[in-house]
Protein backbone atom coordinates (compact mmCIF):
# COMPACT_ATOMS: atom_id res chain seq x y z
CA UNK A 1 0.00 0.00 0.00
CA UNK A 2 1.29 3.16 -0.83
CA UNK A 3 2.87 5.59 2.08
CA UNK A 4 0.51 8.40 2.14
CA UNK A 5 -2.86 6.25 1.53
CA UNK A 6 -2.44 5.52 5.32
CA UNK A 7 -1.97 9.18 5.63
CA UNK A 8 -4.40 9.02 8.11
CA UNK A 9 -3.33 6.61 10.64
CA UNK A 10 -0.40 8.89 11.17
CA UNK A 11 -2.12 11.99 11.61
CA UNK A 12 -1.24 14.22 14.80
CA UNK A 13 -4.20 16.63 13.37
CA UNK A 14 -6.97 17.73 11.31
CA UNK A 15 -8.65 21.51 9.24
CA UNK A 16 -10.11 24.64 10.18
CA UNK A 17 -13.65 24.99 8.87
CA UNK A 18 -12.72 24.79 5.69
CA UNK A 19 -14.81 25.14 2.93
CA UNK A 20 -12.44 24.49 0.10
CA UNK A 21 -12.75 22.88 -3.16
CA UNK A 22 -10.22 21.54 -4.88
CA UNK A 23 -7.14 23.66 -5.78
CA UNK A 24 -8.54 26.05 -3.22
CA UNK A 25 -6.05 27.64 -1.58
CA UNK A 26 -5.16 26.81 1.86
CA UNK A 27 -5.24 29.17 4.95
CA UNK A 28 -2.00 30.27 6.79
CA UNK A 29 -2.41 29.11 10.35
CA UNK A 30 -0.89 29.49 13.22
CA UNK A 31 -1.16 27.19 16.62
CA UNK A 32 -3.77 28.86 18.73
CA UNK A 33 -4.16 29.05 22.52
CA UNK A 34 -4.32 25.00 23.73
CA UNK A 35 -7.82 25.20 25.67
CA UNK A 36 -8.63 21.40 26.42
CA UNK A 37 -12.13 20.90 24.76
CA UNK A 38 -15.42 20.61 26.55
CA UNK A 39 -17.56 17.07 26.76
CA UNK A 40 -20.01 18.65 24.57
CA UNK A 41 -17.66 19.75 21.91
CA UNK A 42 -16.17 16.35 21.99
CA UNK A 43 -19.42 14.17 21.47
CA UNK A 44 -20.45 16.56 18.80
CA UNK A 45 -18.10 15.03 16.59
CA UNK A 46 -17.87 11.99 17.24
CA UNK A 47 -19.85 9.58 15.27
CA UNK A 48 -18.89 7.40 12.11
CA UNK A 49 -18.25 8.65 8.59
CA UNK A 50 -18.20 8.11 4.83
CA UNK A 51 -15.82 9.63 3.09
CA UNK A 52 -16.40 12.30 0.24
CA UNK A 53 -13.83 13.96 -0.39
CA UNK A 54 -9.80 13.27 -0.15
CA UNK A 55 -6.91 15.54 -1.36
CA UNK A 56 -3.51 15.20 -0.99
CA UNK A 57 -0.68 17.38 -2.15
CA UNK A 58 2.77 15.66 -1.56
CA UNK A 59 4.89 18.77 -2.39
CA UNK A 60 3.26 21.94 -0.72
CA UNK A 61 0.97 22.93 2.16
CA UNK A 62 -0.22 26.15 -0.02
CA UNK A 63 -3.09 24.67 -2.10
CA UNK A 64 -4.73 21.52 -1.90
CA UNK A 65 -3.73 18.72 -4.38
CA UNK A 66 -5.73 16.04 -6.12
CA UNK A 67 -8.35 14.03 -5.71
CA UNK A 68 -6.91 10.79 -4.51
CA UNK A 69 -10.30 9.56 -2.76
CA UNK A 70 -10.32 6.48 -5.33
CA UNK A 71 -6.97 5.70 -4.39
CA UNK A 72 -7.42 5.09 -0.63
CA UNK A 73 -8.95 1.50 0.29
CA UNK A 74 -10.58 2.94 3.47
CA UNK A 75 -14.37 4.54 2.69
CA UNK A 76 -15.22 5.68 6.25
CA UNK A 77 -13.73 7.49 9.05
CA UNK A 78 -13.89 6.99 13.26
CA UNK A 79 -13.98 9.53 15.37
CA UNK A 80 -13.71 9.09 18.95
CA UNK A 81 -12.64 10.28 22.43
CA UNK A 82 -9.33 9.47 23.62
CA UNK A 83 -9.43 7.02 26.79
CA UNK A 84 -6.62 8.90 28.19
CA UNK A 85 -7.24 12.39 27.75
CA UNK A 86 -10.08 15.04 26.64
CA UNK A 87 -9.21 14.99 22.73
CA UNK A 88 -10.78 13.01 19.54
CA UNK A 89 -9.05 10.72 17.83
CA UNK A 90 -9.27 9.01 14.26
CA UNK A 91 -8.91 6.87 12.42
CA UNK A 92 -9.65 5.35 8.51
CA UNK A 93 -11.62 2.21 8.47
CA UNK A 94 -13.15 -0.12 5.34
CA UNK A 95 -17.14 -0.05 6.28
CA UNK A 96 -19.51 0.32 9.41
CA UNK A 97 -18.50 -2.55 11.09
CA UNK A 98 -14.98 -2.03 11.36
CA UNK A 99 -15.52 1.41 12.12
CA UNK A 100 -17.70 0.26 15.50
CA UNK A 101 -14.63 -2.29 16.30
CA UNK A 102 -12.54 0.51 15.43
CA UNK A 103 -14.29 2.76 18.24
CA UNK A 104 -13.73 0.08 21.16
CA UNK A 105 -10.19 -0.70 20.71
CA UNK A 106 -7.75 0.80 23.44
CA UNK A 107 -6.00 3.11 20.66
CA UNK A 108 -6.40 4.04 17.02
CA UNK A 109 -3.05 5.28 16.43
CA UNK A 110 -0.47 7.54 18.02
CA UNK A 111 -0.51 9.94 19.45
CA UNK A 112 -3.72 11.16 20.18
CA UNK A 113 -4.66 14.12 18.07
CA UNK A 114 -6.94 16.86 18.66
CA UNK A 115 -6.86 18.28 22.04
CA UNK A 116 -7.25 21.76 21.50
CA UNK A 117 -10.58 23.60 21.96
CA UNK A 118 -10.37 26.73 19.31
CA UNK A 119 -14.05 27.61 19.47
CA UNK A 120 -16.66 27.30 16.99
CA UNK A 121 -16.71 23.25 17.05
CA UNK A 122 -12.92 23.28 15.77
CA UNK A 123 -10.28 21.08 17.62
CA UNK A 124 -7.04 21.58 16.88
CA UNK A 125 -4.05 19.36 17.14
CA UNK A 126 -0.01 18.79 16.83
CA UNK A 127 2.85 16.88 17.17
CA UNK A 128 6.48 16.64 16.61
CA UNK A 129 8.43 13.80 16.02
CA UNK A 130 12.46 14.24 17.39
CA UNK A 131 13.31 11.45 14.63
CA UNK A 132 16.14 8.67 16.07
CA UNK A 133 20.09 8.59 15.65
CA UNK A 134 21.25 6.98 12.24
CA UNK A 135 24.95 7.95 11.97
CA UNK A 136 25.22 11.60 11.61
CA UNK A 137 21.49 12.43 11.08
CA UNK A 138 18.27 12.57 12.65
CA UNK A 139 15.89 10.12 10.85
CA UNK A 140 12.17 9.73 10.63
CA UNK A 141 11.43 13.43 11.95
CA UNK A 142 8.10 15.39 11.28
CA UNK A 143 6.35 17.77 12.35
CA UNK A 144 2.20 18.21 11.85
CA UNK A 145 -0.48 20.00 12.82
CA UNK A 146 -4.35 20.28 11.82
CA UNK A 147 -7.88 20.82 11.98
CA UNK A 148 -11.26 18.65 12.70
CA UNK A 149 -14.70 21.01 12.36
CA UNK A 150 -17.91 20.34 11.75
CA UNK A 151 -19.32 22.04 8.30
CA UNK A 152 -22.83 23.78 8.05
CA UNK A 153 -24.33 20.34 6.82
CA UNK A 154 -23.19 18.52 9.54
CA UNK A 155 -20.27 16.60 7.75
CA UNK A 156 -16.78 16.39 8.99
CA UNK A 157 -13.32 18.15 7.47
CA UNK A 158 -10.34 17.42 8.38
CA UNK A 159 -7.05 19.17 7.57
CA UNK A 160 -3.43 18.03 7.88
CA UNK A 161 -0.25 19.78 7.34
CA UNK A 162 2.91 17.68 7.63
CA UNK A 163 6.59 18.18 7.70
CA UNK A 164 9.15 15.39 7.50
CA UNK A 165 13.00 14.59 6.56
CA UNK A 166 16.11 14.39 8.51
CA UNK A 167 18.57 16.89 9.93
CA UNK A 168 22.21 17.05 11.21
CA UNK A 169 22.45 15.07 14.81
CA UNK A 170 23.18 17.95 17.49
CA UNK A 171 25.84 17.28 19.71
CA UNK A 172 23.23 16.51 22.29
CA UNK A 173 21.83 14.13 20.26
CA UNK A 174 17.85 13.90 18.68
CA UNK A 175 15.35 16.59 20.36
CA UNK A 176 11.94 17.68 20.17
CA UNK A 177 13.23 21.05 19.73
CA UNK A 178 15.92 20.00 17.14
CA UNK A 179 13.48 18.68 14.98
CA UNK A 180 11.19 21.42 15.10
CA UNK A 181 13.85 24.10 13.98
CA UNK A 182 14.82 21.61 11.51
CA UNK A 183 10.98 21.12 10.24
CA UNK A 184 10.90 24.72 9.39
CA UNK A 185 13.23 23.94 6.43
CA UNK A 186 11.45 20.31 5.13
CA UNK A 187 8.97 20.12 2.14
CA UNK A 188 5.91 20.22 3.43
CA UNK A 189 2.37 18.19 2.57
CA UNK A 190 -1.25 18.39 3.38
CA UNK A 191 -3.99 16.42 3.12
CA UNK A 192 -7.90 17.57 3.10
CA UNK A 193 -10.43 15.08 4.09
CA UNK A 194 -14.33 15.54 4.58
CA UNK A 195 -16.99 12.86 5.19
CA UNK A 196 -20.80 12.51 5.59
CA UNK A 197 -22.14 11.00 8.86
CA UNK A 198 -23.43 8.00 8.43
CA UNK A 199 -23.83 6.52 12.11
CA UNK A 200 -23.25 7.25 15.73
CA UNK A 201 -21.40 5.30 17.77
């Protein structure tokens, strides 16, 4: 299976309500104010489903890319409350049934995702990867952040920015803080997802 068809397993995030159609250009964000969301906010979202739209540009976070919705062998989408903290989680999932299995296992993926209350039914969500030591470089390091709303019509969107390459070891080895000086530099993708609800969980 291709890398970025499970795109969304990895996902530290999610989108802004967006209202974009393809080639629509993207907003500039910028992390807001981490307010950990409300029970109500939470359930709002949560719920199973289908997805209708899927973009993904590989080679810039300024626009969003093409439709790779056919390409993806996952139709539906879980969302969920974290067990272990006040955030959603979720995850990609092939119909109904796996998405209900989906909902009761311990974790979708890691880490958790959107923990961030931003107002307006928005979460927001994001993570950075410190990468590990191979020889004089800092593998495997990203950096992502996101959106999950709720749209007028009471589907789902979900936006994902993501930054990841390698950089230089410091002397003090892989960090958190490495990476994310180092992220600043990497080619960047995003993804834009939306789905209809389909069933509660």
């Amino acid at each position: 299976m291709k890398a970025h068809m499970r795109l969304i397993h990895r996902m530290c995030l999610g989108i802004a309500a967006l209202a974009l159609g393809c080639g629509s250009e993207l907003p500039e964000e910028s992390a807001p104010r981490c307010v950990s969301p409300e029970a109500s906010e939470l359930s709002a979202l949560e719920g199973i489903y289908e997805l209708t739209h899927y973009t993904l540009n590989e080679l810039s976070c300024d626009v969003e890319g093409p439709s790779v919705l056919g390409d993806f062998p996952e139709s539906f989408l879980v969302v969920r409350r974290s067990q272990a903290a006040p955030a959603l989680v979720v995850a990609g999932c092939v119909d109904v049934d796996a998405c209900h299995d989906e909902a009761a296992g311990e974790a979708l993926f890691s880490p958790d995702t959107f923990a961030c209350s931003i107002g307006d039914g928005s979460l927001y969500g994001e993570h950075v990867d410190a990468g590990s030591a191979a020889g004089s470089e800092c593998s495997g390091a990203a950096a992502a952040e996101g959106f999950v709303a709720t749209e007028s019509d009471g589907s789902i969107a979900v936006h994902v920015k993501m930054k990841a390459g390698s950089y230089p070891t410091p002397a003090r080895g892989c960090s958190l803080r490495a990476a994310e000086q180092a992220s600043k530099v990497m080619s960047c993708r995003t993804s834009v997802l939306r789905g209809s609800r389909v069933a509660s969980l």
